[in-house]
PDB file of N, CA and C in Angstrom:
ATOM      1  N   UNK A   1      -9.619 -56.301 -99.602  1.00  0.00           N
ATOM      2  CA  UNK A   1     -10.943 -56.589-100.109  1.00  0.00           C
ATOM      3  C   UNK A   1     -10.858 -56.728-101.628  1.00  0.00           C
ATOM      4  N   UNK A   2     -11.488 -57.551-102.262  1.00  0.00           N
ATOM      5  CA  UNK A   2     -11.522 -58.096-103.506  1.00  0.00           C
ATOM      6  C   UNK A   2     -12.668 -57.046-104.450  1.00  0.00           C
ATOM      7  N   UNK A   3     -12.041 -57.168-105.435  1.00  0.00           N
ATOM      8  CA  UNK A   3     -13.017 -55.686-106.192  1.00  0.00           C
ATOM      9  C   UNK A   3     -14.604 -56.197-106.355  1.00  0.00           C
ATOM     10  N   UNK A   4     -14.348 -57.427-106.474  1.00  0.00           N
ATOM     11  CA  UNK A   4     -16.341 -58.179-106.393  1.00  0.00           C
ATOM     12  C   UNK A   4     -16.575 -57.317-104.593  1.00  0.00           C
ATOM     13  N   UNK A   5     -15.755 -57.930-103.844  1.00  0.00           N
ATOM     14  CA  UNK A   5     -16.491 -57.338-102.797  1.00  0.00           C
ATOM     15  C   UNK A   5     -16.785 -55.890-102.386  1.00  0.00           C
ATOM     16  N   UNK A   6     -15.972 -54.821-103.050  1.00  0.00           N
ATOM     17  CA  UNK A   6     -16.108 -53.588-102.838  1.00  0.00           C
ATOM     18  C   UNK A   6     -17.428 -53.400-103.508  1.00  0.00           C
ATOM     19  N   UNK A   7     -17.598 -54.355-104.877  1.00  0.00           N
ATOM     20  CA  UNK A   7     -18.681 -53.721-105.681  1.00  0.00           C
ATOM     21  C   UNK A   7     -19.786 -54.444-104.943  1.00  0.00           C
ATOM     22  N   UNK A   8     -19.649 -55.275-103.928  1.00  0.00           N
ATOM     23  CA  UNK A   8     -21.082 -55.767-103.299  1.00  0.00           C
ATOM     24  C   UNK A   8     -21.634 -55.024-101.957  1.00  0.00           C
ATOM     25  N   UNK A   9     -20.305 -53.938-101.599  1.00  0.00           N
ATOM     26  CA  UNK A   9     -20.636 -53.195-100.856  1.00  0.00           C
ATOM     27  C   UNK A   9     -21.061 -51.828-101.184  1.00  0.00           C
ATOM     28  N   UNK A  10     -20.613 -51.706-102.165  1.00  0.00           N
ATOM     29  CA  UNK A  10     -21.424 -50.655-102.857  1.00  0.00           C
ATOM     30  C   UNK A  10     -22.999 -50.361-103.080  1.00  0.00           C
ATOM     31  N   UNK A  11     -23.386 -51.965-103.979  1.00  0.00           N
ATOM     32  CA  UNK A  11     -24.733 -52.044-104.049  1.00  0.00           C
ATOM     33  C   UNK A  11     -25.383 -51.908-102.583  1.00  0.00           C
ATOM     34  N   UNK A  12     -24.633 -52.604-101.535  1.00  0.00           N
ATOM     35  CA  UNK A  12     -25.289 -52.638-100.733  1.00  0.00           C
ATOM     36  C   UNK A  12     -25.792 -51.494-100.322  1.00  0.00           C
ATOM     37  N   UNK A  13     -24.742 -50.211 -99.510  1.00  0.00           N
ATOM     38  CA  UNK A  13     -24.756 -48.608 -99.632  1.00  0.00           C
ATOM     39  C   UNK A  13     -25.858 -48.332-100.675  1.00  0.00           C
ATOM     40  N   UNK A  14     -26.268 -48.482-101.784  1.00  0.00           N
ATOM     41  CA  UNK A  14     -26.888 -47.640-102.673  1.00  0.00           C
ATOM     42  C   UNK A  14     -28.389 -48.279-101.913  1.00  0.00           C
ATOM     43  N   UNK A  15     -28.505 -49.490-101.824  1.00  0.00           N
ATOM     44  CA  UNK A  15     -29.870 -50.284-101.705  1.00  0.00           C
ATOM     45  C   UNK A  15     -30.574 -49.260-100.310  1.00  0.00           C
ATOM     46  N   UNK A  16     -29.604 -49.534 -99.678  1.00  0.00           N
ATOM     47  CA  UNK A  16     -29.764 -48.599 -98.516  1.00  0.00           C
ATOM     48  C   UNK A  16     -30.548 -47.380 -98.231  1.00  0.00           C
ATOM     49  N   UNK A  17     -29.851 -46.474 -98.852  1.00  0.00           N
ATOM     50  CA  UNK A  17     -29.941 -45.197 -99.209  1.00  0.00           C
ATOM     51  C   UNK A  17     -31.483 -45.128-100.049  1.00  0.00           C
ATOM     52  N   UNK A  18     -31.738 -46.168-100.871  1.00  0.00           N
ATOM     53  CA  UNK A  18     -32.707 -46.119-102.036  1.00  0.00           C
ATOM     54  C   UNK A  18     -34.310 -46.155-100.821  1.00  0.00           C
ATOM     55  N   UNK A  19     -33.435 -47.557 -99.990  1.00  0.00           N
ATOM     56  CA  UNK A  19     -34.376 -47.596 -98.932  1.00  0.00           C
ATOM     57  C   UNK A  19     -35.464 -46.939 -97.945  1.00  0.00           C
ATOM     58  N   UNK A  20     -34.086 -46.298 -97.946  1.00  0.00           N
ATOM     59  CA  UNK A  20     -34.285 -44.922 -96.696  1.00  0.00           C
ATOM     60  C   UNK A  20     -35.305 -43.922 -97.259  1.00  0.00           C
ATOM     61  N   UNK A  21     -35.058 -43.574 -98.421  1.00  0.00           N
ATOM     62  CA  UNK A  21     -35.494 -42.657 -99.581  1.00  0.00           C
ATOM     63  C   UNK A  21     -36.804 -42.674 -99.012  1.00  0.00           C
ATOM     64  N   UNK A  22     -37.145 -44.427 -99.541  1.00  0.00           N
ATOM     65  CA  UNK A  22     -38.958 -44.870 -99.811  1.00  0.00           C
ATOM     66  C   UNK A  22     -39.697 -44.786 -98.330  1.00  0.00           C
ATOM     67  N   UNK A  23     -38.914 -44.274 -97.279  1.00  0.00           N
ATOM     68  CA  UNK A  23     -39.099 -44.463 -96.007  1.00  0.00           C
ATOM     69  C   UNK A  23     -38.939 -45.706 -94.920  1.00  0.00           C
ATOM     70  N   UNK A  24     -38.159 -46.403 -95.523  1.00  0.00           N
ATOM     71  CA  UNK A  24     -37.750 -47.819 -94.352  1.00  0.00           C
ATOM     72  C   UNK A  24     -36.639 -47.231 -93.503  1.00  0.00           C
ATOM     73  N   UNK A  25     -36.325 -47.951 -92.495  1.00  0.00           N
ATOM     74  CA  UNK A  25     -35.425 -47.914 -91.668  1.00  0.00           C
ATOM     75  C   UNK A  25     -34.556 -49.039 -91.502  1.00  0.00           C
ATOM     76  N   UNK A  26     -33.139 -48.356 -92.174  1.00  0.00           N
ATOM     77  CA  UNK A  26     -32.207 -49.937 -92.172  1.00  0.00           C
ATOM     78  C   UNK A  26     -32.297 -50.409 -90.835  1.00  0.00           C
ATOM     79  N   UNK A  27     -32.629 -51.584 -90.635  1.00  0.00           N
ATOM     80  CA  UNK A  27     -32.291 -52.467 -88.979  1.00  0.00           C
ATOM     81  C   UNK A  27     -30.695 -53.220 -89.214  1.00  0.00           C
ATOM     82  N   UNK A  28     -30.524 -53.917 -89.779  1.00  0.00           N
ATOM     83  CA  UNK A  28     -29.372 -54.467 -89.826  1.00  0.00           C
ATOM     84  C   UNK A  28     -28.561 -54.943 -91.376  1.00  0.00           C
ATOM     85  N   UNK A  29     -27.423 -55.396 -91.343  1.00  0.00           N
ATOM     86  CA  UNK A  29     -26.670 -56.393 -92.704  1.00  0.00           C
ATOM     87  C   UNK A  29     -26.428 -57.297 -91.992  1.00  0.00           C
ATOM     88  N   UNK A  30     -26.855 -58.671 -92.645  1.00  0.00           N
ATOM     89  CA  UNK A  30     -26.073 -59.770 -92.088  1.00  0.00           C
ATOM     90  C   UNK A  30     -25.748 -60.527 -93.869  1.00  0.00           C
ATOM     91  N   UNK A  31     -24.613 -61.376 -93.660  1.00  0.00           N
ATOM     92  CA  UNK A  31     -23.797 -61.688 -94.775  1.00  0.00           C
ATOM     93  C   UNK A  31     -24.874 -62.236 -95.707  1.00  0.00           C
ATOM     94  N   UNK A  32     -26.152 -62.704 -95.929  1.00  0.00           N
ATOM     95  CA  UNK A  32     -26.914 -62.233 -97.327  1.00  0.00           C
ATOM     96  C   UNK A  32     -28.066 -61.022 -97.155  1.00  0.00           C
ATOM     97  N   UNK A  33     -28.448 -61.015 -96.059  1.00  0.00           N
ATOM     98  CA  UNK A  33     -30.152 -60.126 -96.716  1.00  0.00           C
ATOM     99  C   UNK A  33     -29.210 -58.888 -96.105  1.00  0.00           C
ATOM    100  N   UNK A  34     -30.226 -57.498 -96.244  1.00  0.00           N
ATOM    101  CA  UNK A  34     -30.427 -56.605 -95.928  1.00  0.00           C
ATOM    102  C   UNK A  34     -32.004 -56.295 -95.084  1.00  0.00           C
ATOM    103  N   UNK A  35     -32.156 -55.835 -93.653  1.00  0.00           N
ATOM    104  CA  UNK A  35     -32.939 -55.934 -92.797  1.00  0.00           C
ATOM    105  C   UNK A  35     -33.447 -54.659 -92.708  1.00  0.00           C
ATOM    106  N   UNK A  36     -34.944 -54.418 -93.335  1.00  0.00           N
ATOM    107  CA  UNK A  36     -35.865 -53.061 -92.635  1.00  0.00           C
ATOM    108  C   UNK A  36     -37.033 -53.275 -92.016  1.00  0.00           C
ATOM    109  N   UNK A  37     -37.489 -51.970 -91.721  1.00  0.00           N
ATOM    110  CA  UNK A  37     -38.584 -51.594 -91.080  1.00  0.00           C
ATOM    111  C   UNK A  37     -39.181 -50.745 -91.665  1.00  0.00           C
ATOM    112  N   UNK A  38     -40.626 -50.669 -91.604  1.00  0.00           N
ATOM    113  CA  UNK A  38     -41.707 -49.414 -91.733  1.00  0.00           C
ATOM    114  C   UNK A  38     -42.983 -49.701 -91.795  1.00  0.00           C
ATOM    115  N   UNK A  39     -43.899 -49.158 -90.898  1.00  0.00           N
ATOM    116  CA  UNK A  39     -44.932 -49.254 -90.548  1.00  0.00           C
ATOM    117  C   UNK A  39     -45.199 -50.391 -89.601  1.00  0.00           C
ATOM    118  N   UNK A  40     -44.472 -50.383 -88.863  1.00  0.00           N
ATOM    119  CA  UNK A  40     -44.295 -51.746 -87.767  1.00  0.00           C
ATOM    120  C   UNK A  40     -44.252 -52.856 -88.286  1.00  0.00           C
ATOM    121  N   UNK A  41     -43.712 -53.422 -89.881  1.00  0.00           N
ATOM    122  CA  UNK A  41     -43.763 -54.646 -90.359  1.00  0.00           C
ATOM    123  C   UNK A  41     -42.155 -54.601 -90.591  1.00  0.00           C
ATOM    124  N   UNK A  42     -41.792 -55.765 -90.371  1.00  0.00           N
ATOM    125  CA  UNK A  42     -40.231 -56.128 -91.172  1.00  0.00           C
ATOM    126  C   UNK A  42     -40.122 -56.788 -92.354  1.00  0.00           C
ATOM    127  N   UNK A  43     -38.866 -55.974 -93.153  1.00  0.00           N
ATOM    128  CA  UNK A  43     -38.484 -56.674 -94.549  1.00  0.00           C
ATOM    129  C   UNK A  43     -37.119 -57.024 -94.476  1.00  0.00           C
ATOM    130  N   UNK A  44     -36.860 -57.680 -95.708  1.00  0.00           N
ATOM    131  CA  UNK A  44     -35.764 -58.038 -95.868  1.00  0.00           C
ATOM    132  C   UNK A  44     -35.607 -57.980 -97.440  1.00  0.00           C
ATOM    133  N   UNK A  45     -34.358 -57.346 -97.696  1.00  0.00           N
ATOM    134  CA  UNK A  45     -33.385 -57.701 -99.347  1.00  0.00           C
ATOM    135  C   UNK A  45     -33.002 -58.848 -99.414  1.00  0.00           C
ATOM    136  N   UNK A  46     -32.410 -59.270 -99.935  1.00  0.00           N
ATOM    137  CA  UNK A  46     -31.809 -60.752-100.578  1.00  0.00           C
ATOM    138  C   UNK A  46     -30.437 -59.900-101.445  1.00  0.00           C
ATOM    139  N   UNK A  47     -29.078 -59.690-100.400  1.00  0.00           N
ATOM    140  CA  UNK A  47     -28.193 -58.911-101.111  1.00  0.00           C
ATOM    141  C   UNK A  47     -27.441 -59.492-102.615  1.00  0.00           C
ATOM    142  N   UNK A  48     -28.125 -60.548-102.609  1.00  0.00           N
ATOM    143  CA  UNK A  48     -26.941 -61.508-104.430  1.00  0.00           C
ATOM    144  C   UNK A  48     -28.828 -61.660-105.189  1.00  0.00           C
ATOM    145  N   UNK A  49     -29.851 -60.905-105.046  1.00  0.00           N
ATOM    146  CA  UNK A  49     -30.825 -60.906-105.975  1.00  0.00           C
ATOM    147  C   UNK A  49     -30.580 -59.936-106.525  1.00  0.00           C
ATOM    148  N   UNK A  50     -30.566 -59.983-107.877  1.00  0.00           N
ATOM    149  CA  UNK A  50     -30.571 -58.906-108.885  1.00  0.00           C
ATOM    150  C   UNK A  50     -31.481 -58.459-108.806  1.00  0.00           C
ATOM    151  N   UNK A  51     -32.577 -58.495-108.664  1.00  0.00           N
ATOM    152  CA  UNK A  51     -33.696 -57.776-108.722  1.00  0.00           C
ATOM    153  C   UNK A  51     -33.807 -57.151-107.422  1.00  0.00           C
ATOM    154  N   UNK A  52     -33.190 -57.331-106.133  1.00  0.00           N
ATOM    155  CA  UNK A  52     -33.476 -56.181-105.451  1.00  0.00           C
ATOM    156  C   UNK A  52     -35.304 -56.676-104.598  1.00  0.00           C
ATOM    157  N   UNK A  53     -36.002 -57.944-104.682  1.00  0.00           N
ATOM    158  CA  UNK A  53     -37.262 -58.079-103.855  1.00  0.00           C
ATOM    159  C   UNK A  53     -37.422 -57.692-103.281  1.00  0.00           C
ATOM    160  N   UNK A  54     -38.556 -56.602-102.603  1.00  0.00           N
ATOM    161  CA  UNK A  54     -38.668 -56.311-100.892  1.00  0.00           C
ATOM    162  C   UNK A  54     -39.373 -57.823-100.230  1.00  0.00           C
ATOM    163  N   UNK A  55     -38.943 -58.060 -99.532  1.00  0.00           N
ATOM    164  CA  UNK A  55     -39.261 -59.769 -98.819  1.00  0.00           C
ATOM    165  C   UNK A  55     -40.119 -59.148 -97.309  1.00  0.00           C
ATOM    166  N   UNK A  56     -41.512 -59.258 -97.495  1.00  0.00           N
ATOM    167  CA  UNK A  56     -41.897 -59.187 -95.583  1.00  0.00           C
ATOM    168  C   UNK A  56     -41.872 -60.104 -94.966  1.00  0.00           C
ATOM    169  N   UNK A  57     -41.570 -59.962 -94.034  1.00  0.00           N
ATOM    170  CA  UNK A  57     -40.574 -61.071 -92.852  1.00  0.00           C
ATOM    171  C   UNK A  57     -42.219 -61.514 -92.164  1.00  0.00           C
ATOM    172  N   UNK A  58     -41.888 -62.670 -92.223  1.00  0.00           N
ATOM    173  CA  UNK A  58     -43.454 -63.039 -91.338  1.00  0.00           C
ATOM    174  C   UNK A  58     -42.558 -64.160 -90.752  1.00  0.00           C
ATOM    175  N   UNK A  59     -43.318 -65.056 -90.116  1.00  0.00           N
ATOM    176  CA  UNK A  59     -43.789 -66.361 -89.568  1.00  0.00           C
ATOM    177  C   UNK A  59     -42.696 -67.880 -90.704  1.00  0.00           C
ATOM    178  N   UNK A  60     -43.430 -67.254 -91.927  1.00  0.00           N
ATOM    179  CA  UNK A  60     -43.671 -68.234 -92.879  1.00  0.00           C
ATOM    180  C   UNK A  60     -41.887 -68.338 -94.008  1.00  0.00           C
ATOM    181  N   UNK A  61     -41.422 -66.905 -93.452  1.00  0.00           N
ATOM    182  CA  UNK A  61     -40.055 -66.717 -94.173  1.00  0.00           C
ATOM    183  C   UNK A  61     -39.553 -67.670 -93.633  1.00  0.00           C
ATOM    184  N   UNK A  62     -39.260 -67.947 -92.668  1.00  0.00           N
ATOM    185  CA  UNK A  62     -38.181 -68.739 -92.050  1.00  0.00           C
ATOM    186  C   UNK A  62     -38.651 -70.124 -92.292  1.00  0.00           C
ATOM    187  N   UNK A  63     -39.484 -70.087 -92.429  1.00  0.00           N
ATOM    188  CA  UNK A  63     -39.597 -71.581 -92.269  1.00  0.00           C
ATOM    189  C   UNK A  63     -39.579 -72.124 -94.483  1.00  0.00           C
ATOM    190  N   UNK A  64     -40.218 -71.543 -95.125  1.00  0.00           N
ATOM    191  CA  UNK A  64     -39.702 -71.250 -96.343  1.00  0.00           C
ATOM    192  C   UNK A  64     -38.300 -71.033 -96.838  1.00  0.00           C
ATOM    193  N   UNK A  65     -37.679 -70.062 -96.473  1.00  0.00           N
ATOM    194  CA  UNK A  65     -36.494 -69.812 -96.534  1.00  0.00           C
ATOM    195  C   UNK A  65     -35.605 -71.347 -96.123  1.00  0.00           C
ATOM    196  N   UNK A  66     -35.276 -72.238 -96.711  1.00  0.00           N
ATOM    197  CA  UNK A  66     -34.441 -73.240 -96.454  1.00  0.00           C
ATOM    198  C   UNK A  66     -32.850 -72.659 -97.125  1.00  0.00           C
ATOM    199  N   UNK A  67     -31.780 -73.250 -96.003  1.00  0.00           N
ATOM    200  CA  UNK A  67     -30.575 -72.602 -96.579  1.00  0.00           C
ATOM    201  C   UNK A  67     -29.668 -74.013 -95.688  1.00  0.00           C
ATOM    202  N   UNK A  68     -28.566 -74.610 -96.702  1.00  0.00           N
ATOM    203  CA  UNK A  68     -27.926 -75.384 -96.167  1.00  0.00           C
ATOM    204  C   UNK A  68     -26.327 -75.081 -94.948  1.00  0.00           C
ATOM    205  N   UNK A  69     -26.388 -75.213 -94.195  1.00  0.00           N
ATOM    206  CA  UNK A  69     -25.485 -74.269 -93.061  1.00  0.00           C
ATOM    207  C   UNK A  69     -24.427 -75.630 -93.465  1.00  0.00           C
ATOM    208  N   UNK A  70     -24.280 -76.981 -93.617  1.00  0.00           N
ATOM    209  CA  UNK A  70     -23.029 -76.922 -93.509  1.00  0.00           C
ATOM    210  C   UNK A  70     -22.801 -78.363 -94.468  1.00  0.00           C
ATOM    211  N   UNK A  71     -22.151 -78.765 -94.938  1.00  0.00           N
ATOM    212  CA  UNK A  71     -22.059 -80.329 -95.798  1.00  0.00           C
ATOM    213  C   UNK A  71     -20.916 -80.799 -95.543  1.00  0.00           C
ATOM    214  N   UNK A  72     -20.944 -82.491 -95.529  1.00  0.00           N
ATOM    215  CA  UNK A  72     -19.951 -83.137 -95.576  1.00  0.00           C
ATOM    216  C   UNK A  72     -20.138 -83.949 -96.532  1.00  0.00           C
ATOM    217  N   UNK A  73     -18.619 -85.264 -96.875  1.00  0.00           N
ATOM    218  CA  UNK A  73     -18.916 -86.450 -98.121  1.00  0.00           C
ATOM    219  C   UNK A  73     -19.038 -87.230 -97.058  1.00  0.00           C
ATOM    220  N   UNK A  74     -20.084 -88.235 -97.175  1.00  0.00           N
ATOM    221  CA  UNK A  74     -19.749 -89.452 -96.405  1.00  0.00           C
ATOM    222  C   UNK A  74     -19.756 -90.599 -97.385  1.00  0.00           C
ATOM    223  N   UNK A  75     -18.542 -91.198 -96.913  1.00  0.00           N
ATOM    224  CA  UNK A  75     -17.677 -92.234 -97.489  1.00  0.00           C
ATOM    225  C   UNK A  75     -18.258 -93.941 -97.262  1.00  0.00           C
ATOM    226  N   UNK A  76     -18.688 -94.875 -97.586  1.00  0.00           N
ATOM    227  CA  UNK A  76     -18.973 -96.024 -97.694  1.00  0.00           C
ATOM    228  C   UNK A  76     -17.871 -96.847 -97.423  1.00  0.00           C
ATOM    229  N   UNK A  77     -17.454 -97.777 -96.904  1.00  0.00           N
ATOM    230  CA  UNK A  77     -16.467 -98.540 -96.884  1.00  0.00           C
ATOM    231  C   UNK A  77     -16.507-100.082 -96.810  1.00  0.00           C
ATOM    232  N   UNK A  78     -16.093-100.974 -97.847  1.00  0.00           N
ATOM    233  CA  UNK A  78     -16.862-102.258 -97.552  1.00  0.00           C
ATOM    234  C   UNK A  78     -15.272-102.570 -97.411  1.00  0.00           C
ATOM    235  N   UNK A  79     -14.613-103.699 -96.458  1.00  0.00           N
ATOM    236  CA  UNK A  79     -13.480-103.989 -95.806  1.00  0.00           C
ATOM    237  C   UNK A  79     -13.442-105.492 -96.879  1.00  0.00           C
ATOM    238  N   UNK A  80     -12.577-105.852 -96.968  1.00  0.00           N
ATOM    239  CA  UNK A  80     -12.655-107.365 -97.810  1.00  0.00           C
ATOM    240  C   UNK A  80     -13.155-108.366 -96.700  1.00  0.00           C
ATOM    241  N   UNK A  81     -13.565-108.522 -96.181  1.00  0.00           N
ATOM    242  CA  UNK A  81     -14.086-109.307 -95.118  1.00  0.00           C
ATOM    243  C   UNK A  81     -15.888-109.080 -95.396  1.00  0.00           C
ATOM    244  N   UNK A  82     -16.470-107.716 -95.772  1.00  0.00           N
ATOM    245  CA  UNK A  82     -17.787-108.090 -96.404  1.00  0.00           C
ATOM    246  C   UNK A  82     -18.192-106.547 -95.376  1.00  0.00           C
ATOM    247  N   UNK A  83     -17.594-106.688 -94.081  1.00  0.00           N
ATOM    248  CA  UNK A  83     -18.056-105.396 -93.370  1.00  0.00           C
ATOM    249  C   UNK A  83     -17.997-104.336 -93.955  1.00  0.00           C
ATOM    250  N   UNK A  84     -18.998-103.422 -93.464  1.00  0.00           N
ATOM    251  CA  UNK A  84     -19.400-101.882 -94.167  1.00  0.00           C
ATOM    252  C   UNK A  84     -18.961-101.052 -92.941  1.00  0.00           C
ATOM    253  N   UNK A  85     -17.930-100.088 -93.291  1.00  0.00           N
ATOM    254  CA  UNK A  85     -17.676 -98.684 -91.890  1.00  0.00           C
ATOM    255  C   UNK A  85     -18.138 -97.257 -92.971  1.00  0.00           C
ATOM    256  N   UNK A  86     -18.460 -96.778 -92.352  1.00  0.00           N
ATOM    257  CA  UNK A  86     -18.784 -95.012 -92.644  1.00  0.00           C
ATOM    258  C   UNK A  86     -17.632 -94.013 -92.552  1.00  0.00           C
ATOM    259  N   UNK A  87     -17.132 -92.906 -93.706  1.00  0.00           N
ATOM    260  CA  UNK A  87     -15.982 -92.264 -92.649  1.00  0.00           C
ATOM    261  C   UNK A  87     -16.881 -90.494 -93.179  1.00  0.00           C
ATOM    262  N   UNK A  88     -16.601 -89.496 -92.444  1.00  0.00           N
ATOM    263  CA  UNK A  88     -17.196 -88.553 -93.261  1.00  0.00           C
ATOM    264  C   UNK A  88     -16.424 -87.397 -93.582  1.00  0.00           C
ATOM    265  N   UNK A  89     -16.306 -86.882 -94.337  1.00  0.00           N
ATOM    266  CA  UNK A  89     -15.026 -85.803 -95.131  1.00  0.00           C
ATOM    267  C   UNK A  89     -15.292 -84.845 -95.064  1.00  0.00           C
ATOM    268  N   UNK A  90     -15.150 -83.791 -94.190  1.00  0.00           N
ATOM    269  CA  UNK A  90     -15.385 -82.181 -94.650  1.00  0.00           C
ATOM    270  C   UNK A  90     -14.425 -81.670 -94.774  1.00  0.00           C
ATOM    271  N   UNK A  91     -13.022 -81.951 -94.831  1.00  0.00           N
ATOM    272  CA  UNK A  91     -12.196 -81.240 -95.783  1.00  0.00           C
ATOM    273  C   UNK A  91     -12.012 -81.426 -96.737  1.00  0.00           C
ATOM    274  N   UNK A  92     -12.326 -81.131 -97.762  1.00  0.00           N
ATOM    275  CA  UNK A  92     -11.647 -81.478 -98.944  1.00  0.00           C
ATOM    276  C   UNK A  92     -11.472 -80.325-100.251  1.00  0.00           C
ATOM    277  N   UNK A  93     -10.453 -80.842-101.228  1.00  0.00           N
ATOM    278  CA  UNK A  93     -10.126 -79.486-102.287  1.00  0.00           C
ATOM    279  C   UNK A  93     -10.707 -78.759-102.262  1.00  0.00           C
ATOM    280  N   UNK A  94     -10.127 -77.442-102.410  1.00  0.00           N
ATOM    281  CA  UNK A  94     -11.458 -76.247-102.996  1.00  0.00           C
ATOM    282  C   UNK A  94     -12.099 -76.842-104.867  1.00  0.00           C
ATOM    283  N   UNK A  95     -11.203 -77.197-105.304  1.00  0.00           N
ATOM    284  CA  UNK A  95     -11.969 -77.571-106.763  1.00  0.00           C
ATOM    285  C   UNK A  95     -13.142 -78.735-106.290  1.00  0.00           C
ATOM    286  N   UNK A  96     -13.319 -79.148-105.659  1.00  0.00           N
ATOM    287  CA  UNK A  96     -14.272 -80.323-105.469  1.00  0.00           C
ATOM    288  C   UNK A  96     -15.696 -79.235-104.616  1.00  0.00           C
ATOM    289  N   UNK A  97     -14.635 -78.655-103.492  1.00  0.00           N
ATOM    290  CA  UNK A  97     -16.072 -77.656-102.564  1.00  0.00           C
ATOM    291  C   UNK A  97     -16.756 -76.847-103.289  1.00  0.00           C
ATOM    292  N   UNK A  98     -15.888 -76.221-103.981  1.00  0.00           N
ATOM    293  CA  UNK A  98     -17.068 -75.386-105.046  1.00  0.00           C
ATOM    294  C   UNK A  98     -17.754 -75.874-105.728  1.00  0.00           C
ATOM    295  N   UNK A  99     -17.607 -76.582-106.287  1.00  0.00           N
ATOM    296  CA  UNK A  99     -18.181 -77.421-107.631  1.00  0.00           C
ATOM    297  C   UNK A  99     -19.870 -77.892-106.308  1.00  0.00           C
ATOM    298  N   UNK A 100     -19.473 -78.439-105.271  1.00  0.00           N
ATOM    299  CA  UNK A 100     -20.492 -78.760-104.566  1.00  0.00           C
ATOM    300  C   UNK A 100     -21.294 -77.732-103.387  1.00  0.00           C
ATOM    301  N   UNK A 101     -20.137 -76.544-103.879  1.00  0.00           N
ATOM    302  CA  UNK A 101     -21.383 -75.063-103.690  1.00  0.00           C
ATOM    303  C   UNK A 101     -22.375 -74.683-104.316  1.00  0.00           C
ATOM    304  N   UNK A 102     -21.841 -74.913-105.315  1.00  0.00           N
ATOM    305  CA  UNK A 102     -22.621 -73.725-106.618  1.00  0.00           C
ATOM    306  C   UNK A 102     -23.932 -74.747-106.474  1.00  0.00           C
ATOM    307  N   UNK A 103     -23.676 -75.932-106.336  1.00  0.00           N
ATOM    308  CA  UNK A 103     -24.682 -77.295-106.467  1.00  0.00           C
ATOM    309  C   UNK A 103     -25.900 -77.147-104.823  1.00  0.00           C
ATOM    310  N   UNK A 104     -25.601 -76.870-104.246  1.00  0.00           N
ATOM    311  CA  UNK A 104     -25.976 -77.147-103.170  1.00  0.00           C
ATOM    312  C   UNK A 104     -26.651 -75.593-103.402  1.00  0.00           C
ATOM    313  N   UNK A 105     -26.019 -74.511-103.508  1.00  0.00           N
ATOM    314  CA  UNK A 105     -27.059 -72.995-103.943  1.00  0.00           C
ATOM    315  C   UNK A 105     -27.882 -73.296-104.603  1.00  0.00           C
ATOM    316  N   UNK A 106     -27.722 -73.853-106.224  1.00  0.00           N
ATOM    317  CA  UNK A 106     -29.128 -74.269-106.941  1.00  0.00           C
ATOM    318  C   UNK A 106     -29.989 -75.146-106.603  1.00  0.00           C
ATOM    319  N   UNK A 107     -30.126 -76.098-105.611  1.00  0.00           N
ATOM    320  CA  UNK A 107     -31.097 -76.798-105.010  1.00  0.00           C
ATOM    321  C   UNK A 107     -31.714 -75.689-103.978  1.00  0.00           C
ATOM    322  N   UNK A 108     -31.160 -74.771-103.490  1.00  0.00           N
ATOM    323  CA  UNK A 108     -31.569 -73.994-101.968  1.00  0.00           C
ATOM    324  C   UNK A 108     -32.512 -72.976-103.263  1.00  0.00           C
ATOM    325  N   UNK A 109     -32.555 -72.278-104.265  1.00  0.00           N
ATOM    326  CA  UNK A 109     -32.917 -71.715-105.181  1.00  0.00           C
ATOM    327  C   UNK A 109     -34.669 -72.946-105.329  1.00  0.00           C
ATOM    328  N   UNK A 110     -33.847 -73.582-105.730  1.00  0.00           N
ATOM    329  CA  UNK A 110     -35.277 -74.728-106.782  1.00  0.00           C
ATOM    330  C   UNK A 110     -35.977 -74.780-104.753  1.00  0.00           C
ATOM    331  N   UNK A 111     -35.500 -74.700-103.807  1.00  0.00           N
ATOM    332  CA  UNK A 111     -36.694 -75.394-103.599  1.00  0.00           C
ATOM    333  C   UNK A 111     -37.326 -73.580-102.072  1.00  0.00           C
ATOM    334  N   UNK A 112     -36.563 -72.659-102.788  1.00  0.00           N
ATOM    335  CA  UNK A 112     -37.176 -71.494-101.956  1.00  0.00           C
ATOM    336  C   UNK A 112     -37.859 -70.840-103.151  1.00  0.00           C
TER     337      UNK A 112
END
């Protein structure tokens, strides 16, 4: 485990605990939020918000909450003959995928 990730499990443990404190009941971790309960309503953390939001889970989260699950490049191809084919790329460098992570997070940001 990578020392970013020990320290994201850490916060996580503390958020927890802080949780519990205020009276929620952890329900689950899944690889971003953190999932409670109390008073028969559900919340959720946002584990990479610095600030720590309590989020109540309604109806309207999910459908708000936009998050991109998967991207490819698709490629244009005009043949010297004038024809156009499509090809589509999801492997490619990590220097290129990141660069079109970090890109694809700040649009999921601007538009949640």
């Amino acid at each position: 485990m990578t020392v970013h990730g020990k320290k994201q499990k850490q916060e996580t443990v503390s958020i927890i605990k802080k949780m519990e404190n205020l009276g929620y009941i952890h329900m689950d971790t899944k690889p971003r939020f953190n999932y409670f309960k109390k008073d028969g309503k559900e919340y959720r953390i946002d584990r990479y918000d610095k600030n720590h939001i309590i989020q109540e889970i309604n109806e309207a989260t999910f459908v708000a909450s936009a998050r991109v699950k998967s991207w490819a490049i698709v490629l244009e191809w005009e043949r010297p003959d004038g024809t156009l084919y499509t090809e589509t790329k999801a492997d490619v460098p990590s220097r290129v995928s990141d660069e079109i992570d970090e890109y694809i997070t700040k649009l999921e940001e601007k538009i949640n």
